[in-house]
PDB file of N, CA and C in Angstrom:
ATOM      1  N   UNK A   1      19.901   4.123  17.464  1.00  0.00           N
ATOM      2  CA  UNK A   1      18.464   3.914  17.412  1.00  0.00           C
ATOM      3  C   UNK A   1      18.152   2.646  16.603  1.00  0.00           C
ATOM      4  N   UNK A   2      17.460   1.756  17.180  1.00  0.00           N
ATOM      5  CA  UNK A   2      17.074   0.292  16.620  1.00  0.00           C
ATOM      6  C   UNK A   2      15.955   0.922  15.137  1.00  0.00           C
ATOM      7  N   UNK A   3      16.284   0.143  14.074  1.00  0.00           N
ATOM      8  CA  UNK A   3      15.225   0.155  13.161  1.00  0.00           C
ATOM      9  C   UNK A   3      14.355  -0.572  13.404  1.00  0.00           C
ATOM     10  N   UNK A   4      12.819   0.040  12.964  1.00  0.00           N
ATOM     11  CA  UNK A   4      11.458  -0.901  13.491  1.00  0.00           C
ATOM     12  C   UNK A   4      11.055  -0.944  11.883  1.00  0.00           C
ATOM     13  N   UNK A   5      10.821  -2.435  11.512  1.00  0.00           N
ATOM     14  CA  UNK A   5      10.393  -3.165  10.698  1.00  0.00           C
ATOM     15  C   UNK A   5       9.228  -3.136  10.665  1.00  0.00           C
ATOM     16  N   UNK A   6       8.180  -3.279   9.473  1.00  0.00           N
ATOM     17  CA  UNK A   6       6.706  -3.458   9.225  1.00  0.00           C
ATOM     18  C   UNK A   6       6.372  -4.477   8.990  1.00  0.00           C
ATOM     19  N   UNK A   7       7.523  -5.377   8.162  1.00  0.00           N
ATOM     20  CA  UNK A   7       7.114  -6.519   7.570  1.00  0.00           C
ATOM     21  C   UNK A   7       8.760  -7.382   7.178  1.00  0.00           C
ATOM     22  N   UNK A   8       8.581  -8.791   7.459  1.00  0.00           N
ATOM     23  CA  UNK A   8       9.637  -9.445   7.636  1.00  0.00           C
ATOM     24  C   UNK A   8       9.364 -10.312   6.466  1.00  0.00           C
ATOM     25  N   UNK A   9      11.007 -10.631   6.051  1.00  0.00           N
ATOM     26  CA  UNK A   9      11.110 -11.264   4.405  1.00  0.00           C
ATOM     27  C   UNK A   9      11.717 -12.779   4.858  1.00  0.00           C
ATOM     28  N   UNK A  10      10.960 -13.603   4.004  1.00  0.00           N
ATOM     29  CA  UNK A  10      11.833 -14.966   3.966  1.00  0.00           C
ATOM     30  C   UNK A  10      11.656 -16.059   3.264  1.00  0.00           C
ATOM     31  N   UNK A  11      12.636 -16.709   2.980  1.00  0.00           N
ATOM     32  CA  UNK A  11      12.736 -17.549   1.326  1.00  0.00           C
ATOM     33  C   UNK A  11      12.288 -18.458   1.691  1.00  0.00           C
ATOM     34  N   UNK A  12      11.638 -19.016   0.677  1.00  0.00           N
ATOM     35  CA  UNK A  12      10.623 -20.514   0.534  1.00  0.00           C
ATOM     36  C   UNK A  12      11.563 -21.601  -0.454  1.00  0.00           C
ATOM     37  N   UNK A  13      12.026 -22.264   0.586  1.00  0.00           N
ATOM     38  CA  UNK A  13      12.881 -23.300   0.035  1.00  0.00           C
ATOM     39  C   UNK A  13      14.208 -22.588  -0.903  1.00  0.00           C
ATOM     40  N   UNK A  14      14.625 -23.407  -1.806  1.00  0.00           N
ATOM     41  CA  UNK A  14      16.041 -22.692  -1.897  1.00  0.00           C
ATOM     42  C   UNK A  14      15.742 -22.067  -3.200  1.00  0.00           C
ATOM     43  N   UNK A  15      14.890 -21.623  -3.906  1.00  0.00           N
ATOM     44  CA  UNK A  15      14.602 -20.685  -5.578  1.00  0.00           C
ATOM     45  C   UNK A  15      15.240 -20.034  -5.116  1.00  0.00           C
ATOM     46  N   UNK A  16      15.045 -18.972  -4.088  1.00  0.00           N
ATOM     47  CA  UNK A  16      15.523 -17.573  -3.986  1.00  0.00           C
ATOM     48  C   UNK A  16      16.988 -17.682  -4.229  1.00  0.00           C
ATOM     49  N   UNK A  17      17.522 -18.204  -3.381  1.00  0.00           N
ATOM     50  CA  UNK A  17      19.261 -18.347  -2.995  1.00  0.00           C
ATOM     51  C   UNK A  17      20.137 -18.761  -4.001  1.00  0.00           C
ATOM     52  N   UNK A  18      19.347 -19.537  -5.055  1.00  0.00           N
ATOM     53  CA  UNK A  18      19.764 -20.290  -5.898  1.00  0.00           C
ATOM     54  C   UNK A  18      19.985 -19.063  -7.358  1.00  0.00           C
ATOM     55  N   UNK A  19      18.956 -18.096  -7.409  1.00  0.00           N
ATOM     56  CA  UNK A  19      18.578 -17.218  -8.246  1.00  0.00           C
ATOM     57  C   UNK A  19      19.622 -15.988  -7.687  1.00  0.00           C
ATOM     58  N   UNK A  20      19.914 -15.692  -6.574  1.00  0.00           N
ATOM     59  CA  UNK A  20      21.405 -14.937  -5.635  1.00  0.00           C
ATOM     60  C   UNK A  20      22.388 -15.350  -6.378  1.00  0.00           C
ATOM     61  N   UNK A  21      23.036 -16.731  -6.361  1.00  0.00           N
ATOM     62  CA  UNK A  21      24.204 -17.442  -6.910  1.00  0.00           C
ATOM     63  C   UNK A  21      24.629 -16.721  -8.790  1.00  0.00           C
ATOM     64  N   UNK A  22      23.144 -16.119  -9.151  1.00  0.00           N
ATOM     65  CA  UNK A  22      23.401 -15.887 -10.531  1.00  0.00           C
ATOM     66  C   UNK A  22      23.884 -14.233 -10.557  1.00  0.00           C
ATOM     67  N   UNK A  23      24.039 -13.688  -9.387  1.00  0.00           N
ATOM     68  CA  UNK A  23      23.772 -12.140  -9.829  1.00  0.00           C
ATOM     69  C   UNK A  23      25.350 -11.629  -9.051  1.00  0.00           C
ATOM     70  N   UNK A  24      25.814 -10.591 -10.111  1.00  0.00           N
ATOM     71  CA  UNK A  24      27.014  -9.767  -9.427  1.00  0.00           C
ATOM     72  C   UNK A  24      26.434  -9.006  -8.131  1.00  0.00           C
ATOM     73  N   UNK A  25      27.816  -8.531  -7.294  1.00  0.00           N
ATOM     74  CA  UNK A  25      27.589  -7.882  -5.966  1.00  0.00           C
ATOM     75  C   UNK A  25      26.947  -6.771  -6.358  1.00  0.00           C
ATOM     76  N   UNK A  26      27.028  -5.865  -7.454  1.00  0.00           N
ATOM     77  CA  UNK A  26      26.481  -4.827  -7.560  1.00  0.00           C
ATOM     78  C   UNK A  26      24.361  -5.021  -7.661  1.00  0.00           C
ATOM     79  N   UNK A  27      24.033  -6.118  -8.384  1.00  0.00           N
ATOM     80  CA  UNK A  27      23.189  -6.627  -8.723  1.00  0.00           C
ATOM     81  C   UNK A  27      22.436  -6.840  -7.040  1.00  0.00           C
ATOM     82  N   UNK A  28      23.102  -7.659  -6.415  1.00  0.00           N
ATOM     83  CA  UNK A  28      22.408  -7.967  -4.997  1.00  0.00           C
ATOM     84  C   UNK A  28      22.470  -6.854  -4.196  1.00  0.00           C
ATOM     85  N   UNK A  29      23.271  -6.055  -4.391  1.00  0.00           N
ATOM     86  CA  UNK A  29      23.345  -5.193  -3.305  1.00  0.00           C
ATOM     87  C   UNK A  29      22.034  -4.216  -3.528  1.00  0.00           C
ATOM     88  N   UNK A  30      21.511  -4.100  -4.525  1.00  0.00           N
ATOM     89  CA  UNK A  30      20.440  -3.495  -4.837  1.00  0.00           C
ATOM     90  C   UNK A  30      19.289  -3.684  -4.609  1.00  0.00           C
ATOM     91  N   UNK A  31      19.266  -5.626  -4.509  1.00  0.00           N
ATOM     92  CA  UNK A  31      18.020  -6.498  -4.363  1.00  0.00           C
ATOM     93  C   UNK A  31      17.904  -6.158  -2.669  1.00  0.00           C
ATOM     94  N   UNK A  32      18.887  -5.798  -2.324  1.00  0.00           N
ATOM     95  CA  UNK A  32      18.892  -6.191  -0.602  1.00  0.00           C
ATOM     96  C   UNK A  32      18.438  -5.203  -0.229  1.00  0.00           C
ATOM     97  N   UNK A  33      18.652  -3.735  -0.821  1.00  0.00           N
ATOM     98  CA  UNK A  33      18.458  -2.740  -0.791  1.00  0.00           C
ATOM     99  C   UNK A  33      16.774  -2.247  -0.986  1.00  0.00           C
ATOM    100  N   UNK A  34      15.723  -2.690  -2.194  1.00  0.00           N
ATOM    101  CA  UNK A  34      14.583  -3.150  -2.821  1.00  0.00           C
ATOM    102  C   UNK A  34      14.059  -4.133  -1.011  1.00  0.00           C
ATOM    103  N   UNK A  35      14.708  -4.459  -0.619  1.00  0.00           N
ATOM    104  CA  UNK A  35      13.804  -5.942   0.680  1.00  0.00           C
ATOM    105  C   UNK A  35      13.722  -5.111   1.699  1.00  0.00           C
ATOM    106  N   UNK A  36      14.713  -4.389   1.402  1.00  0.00           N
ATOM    107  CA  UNK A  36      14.764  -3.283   3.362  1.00  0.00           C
ATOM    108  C   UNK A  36      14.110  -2.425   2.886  1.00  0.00           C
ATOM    109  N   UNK A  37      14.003  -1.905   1.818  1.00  0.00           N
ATOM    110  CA  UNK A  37      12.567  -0.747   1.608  1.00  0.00           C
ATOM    111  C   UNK A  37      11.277  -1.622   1.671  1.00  0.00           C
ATOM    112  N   UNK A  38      11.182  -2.946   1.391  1.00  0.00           N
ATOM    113  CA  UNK A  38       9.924  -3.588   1.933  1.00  0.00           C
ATOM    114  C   UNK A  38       9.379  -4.058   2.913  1.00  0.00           C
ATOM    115  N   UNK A  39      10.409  -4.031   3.721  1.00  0.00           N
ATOM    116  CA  UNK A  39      10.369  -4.642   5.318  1.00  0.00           C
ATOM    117  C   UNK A  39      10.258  -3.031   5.545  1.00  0.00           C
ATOM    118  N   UNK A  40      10.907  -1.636   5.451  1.00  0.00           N
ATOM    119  CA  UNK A  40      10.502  -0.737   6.089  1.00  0.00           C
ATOM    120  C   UNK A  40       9.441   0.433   6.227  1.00  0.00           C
ATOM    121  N   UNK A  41       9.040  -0.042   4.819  1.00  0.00           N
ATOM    122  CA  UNK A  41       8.157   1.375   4.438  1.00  0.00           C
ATOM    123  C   UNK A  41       7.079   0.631   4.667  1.00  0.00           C
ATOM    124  N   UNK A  42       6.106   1.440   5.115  1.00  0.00           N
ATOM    125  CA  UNK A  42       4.315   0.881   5.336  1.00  0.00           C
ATOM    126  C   UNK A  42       3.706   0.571   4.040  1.00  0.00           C
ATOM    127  N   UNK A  43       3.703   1.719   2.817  1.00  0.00           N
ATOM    128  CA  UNK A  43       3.176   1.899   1.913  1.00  0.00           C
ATOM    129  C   UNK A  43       4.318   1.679   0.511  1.00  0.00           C
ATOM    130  N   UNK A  44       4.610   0.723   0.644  1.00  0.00           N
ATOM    131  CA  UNK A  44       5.776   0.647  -0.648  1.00  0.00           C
ATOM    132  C   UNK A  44       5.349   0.931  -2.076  1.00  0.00           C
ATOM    133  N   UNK A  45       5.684   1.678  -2.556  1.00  0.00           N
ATOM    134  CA  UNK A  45       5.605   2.205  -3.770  1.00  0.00           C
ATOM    135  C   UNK A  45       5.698   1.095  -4.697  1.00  0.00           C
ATOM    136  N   UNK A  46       4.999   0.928  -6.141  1.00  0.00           N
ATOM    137  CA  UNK A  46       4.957   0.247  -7.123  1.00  0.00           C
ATOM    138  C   UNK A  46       5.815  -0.103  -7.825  1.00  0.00           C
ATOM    139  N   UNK A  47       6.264   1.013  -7.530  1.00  0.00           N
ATOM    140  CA  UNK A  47       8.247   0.988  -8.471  1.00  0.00           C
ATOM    141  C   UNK A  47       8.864  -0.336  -7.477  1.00  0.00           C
ATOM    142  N   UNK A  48       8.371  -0.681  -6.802  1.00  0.00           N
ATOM    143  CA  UNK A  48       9.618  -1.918  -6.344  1.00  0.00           C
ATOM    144  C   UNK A  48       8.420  -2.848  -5.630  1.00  0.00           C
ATOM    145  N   UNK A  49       7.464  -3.109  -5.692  1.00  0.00           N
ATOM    146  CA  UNK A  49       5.922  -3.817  -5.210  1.00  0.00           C
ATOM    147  C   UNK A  49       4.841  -4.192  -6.098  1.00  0.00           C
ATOM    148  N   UNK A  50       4.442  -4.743  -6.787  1.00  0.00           N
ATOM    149  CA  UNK A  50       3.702  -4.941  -7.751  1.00  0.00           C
ATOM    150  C   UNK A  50       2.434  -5.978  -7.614  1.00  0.00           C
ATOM    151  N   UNK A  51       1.379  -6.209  -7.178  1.00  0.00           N
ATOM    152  CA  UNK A  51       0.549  -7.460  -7.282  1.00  0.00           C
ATOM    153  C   UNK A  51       0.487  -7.614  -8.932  1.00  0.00           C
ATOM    154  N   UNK A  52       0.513  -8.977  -9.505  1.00  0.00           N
ATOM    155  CA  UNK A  52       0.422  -9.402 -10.748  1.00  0.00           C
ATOM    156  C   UNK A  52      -0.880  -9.433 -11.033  1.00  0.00           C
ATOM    157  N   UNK A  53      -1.233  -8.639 -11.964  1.00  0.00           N
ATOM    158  CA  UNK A  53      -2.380  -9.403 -13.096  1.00  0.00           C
ATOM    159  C   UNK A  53      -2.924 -10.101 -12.630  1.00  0.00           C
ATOM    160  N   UNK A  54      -3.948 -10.972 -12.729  1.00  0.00           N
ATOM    161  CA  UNK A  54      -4.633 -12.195 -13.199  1.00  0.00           C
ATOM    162  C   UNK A  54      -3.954 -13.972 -12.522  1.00  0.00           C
ATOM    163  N   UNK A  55      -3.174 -12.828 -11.174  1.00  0.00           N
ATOM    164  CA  UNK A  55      -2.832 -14.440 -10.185  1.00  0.00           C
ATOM    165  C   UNK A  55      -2.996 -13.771  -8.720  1.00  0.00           C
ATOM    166  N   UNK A  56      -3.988 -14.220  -8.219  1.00  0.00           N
ATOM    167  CA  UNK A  56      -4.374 -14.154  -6.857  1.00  0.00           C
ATOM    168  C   UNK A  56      -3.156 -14.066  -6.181  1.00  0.00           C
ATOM    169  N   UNK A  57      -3.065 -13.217  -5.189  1.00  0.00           N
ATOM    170  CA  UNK A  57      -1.956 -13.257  -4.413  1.00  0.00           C
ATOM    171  C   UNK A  57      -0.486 -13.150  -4.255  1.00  0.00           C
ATOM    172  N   UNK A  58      -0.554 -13.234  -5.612  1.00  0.00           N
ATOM    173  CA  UNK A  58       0.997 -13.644  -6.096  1.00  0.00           C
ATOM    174  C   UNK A  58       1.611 -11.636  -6.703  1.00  0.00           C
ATOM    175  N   UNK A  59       2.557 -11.671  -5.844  1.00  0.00           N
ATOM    176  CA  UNK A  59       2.831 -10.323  -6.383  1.00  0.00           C
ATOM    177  C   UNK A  59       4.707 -10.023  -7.004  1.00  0.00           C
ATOM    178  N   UNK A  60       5.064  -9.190  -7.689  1.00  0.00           N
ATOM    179  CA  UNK A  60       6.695  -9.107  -7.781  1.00  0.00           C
ATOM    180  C   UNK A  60       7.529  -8.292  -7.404  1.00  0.00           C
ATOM    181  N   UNK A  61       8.518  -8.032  -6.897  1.00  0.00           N
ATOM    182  CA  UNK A  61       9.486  -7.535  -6.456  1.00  0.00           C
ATOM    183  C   UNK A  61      10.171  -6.790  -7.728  1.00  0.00           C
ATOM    184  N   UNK A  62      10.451  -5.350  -7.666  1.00  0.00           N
ATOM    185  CA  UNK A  62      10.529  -5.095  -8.823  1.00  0.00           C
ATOM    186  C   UNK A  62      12.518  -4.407  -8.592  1.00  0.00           C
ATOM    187  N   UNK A  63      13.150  -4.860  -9.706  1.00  0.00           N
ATOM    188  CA  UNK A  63      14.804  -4.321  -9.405  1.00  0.00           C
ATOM    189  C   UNK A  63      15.389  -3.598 -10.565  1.00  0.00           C
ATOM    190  N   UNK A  64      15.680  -2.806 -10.632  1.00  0.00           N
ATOM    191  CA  UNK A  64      16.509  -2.325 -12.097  1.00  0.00           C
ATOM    192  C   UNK A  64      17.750  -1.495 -11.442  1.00  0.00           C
ATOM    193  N   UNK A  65      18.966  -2.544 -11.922  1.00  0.00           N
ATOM    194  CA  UNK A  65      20.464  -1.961 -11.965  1.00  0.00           C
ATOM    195  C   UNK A  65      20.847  -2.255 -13.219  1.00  0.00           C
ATOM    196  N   UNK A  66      21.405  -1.334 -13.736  1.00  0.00           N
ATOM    197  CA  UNK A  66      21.949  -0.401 -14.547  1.00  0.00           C
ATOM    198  C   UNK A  66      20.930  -0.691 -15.944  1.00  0.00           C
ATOM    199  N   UNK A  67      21.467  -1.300 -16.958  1.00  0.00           N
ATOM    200  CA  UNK A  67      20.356  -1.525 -17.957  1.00  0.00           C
ATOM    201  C   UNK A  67      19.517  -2.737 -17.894  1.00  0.00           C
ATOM    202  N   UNK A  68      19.400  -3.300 -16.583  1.00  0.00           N
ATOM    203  CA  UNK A  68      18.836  -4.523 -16.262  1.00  0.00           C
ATOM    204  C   UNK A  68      18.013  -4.590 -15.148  1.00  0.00           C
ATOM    205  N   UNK A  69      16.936  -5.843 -15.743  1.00  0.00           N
ATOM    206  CA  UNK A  69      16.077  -5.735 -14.840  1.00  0.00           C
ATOM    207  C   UNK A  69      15.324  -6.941 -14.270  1.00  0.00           C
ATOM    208  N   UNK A  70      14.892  -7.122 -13.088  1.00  0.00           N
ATOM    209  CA  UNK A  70      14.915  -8.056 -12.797  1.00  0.00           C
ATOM    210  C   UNK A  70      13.388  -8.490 -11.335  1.00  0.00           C
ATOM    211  N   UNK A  71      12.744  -9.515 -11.607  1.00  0.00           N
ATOM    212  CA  UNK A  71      11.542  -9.645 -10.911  1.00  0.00           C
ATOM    213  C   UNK A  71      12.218 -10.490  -9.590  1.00  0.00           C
ATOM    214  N   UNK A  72      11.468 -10.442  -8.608  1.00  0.00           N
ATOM    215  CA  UNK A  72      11.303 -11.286  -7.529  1.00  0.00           C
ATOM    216  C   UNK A  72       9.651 -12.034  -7.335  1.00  0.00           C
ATOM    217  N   UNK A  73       9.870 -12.705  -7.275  1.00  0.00           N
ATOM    218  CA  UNK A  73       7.907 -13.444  -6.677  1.00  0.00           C
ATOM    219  C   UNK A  73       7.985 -13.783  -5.531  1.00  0.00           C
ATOM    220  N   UNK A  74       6.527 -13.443  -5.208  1.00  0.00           N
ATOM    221  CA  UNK A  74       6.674 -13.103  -3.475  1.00  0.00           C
ATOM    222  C   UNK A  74       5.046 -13.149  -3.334  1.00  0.00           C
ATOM    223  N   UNK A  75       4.496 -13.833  -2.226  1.00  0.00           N
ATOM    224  CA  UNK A  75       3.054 -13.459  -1.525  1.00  0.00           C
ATOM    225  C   UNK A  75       3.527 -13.443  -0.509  1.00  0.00           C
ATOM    226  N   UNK A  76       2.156 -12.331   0.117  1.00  0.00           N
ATOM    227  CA  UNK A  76       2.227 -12.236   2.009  1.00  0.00           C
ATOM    228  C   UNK A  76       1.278 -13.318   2.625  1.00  0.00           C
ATOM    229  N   UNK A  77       2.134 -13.342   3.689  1.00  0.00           N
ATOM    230  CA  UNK A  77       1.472 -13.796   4.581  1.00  0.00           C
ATOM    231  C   UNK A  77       0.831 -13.585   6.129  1.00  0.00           C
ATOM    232  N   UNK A  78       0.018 -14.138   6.710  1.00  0.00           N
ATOM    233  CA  UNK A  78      -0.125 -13.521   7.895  1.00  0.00           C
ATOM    234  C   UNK A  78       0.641 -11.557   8.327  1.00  0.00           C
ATOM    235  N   UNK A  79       0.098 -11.163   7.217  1.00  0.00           N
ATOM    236  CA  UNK A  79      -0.033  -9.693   7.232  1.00  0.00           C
ATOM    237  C   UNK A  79       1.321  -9.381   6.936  1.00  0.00           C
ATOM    238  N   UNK A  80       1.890  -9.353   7.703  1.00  0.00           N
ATOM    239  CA  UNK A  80       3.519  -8.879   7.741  1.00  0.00           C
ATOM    240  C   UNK A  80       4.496  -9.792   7.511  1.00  0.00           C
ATOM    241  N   UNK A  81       4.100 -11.056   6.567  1.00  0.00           N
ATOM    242  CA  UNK A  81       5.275 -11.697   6.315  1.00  0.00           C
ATOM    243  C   UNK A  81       5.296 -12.124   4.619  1.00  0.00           C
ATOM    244  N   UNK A  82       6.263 -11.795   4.449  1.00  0.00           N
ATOM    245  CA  UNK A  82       7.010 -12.142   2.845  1.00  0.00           C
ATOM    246  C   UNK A  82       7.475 -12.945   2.755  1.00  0.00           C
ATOM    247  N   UNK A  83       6.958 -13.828   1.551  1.00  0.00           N
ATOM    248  CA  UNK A  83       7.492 -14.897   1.354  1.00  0.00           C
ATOM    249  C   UNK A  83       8.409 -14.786   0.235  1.00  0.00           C
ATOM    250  N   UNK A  84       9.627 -15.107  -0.281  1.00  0.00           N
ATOM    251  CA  UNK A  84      10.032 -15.012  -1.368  1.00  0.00           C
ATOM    252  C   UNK A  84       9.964 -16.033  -2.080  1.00  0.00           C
ATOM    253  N   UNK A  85       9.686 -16.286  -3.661  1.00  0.00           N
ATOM    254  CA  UNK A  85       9.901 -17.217  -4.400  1.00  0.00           C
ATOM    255  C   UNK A  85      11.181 -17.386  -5.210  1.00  0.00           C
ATOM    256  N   UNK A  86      10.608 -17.567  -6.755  1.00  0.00           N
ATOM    257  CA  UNK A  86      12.001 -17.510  -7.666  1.00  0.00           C
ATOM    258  C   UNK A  86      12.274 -16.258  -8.011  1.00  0.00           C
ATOM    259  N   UNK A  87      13.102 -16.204  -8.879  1.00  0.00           N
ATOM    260  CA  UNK A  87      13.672 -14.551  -9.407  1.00  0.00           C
ATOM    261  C   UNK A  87      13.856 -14.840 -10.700  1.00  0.00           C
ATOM    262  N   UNK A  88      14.276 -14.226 -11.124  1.00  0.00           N
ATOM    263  CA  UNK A  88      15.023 -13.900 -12.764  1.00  0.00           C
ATOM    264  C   UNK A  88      15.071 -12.688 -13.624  1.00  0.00           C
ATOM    265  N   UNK A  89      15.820 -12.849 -14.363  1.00  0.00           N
ATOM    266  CA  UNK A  89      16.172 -11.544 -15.188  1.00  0.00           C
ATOM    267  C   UNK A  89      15.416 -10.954 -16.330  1.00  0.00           C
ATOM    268  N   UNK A  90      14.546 -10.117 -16.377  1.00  0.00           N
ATOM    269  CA  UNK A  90      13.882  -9.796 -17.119  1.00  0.00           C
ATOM    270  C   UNK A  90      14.695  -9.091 -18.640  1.00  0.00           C
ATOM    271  N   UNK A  91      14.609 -10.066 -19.735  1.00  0.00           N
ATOM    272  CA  UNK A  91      14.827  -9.217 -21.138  1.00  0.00           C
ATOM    273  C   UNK A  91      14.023  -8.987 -21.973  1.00  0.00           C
ATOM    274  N   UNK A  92      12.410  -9.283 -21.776  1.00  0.00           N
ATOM    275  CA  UNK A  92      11.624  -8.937 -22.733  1.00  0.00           C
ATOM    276  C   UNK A  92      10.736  -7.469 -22.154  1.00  0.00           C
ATOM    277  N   UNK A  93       9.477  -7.069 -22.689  1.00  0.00           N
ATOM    278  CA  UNK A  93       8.601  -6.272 -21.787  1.00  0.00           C
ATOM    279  C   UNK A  93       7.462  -6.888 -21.406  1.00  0.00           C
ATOM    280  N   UNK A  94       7.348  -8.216 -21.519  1.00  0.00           N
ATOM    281  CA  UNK A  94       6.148  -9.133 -20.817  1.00  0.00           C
ATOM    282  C   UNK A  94       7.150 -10.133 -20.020  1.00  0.00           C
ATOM    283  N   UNK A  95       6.486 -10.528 -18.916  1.00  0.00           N
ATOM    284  CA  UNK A  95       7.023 -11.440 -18.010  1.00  0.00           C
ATOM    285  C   UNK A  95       6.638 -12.435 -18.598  1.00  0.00           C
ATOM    286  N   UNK A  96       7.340 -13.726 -18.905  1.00  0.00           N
ATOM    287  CA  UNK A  96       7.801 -15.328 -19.342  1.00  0.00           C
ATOM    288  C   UNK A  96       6.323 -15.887 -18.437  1.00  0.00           C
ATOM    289  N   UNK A  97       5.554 -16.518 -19.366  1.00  0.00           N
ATOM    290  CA  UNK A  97       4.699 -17.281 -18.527  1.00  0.00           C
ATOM    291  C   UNK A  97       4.824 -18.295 -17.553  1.00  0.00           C
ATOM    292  N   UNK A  98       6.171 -18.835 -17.839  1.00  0.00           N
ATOM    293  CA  UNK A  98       6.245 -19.674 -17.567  1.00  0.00           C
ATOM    294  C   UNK A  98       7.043 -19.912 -15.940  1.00  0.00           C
ATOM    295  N   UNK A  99       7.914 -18.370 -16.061  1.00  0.00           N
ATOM    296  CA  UNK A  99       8.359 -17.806 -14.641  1.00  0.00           C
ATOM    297  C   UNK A  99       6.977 -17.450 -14.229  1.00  0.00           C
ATOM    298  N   UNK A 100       6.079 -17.036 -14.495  1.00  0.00           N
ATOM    299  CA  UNK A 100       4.776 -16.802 -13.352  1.00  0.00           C
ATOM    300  C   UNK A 100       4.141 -17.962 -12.969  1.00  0.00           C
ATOM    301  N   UNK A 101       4.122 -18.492 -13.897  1.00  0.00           N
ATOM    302  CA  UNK A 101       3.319 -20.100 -13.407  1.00  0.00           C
ATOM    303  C   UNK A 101       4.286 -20.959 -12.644  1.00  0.00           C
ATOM    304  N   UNK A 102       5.308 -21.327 -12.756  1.00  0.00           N
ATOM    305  CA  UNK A 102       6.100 -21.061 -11.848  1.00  0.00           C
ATOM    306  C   UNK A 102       6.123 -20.981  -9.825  1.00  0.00           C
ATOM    307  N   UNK A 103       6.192 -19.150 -10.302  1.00  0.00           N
ATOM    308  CA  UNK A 103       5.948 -18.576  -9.108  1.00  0.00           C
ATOM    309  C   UNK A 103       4.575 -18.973  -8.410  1.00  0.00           C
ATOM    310  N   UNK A 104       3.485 -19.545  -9.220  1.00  0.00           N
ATOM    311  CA  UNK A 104       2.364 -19.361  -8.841  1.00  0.00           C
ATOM    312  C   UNK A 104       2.090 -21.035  -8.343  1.00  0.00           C
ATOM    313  N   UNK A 105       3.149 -21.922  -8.555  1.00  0.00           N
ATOM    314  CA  UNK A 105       2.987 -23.330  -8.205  1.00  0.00           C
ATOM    315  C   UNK A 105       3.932 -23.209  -7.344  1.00  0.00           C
ATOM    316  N   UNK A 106       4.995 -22.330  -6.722  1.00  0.00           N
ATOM    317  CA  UNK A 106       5.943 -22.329  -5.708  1.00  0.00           C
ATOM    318  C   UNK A 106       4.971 -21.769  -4.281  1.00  0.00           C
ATOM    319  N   UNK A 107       3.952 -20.778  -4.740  1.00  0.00           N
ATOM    320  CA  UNK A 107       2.659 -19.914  -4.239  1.00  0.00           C
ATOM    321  C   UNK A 107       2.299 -21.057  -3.350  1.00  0.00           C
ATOM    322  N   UNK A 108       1.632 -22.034  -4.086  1.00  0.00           N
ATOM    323  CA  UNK A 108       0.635 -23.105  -3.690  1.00  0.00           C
ATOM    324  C   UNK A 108       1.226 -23.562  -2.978  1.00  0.00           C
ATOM    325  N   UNK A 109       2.621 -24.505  -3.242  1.00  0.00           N
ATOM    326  CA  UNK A 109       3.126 -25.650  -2.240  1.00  0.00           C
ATOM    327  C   UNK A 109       3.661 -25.002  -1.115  1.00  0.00           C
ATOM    328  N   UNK A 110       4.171 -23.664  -0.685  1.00  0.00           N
ATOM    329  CA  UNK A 110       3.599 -23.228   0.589  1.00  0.00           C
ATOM    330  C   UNK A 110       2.632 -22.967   1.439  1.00  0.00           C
ATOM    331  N   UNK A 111       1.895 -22.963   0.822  1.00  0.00           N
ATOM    332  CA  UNK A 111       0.203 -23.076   1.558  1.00  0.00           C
ATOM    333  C   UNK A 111       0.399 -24.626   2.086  1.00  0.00           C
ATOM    334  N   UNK A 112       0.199 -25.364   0.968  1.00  0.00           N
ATOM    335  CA  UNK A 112      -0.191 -26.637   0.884  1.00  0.00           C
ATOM    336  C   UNK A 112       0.844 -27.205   2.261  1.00  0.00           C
ATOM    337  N   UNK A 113       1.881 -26.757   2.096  1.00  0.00           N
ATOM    338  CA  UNK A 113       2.954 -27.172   3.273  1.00  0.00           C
ATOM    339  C   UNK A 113       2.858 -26.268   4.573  1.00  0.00           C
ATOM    340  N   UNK A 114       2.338 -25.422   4.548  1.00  0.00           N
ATOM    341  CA  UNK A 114       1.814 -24.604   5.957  1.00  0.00           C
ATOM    342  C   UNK A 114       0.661 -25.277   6.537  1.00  0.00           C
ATOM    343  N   UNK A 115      -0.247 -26.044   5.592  1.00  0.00           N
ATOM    344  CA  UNK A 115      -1.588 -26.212   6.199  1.00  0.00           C
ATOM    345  C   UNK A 115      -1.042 -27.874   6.893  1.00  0.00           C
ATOM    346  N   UNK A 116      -0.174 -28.377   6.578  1.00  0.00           N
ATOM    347  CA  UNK A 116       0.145 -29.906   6.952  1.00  0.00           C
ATOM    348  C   UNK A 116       0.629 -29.896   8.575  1.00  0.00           C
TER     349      UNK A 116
END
């Protein structure tokens, strides 16, 4: 039986892949695991979906293997499509401003490069 997808994932330039290169197999296999529950479930739960605070659009991917934890940035698009941004490893209990702002100028220059 073919799996039917809700929503399709895909990286915006190379952050994502580059932020892959840093993580053990156990680590990705989890992240991959976190993307196919987002591509499959209609209603994805918070535990791994998050819109941020106080940035339009911009939402995170949420991962925790073993005592670690770790964000993805991501907006949708045209309904059913995910964009991925950067990643990184979360060690504090506030997200790094500077990874959101960041995410939130990686946000823009896909627009900005969709609308060209």
């Amino acid at each position: 039986m073919k799996k039917k997808y809700v929503r399709r994932v895909v990286v915006f330039e190379d952050y994502f892949k580059e932020f892959r290169k840093t993580l053990d197999r156990e680590t990705l296999k989890k992240i991959y695991q976190v993307l196919t529950f987002i591509m499959m479930i209609e209603e994805v739960p918070v535990k791994y979906l998050k819109a941020v605070k106080g940035r339009k659009g911009l939402f995170e991917i949420r991962v925790e293997q073993g005592n670690n934890i770790y964000r993805v940035f991501c907006c949708f698009d045209e309904g059913n499509l995910v964009i991925l941004f950067n990643g990184f490893q979360k060690k504090t209990q506030k997200t790094p401003v500077e990874q959101l702002d960041r995410a939130e100028a990686l946000m823009k220059k896909y627009y900005e490069q969709k609308k060209d």
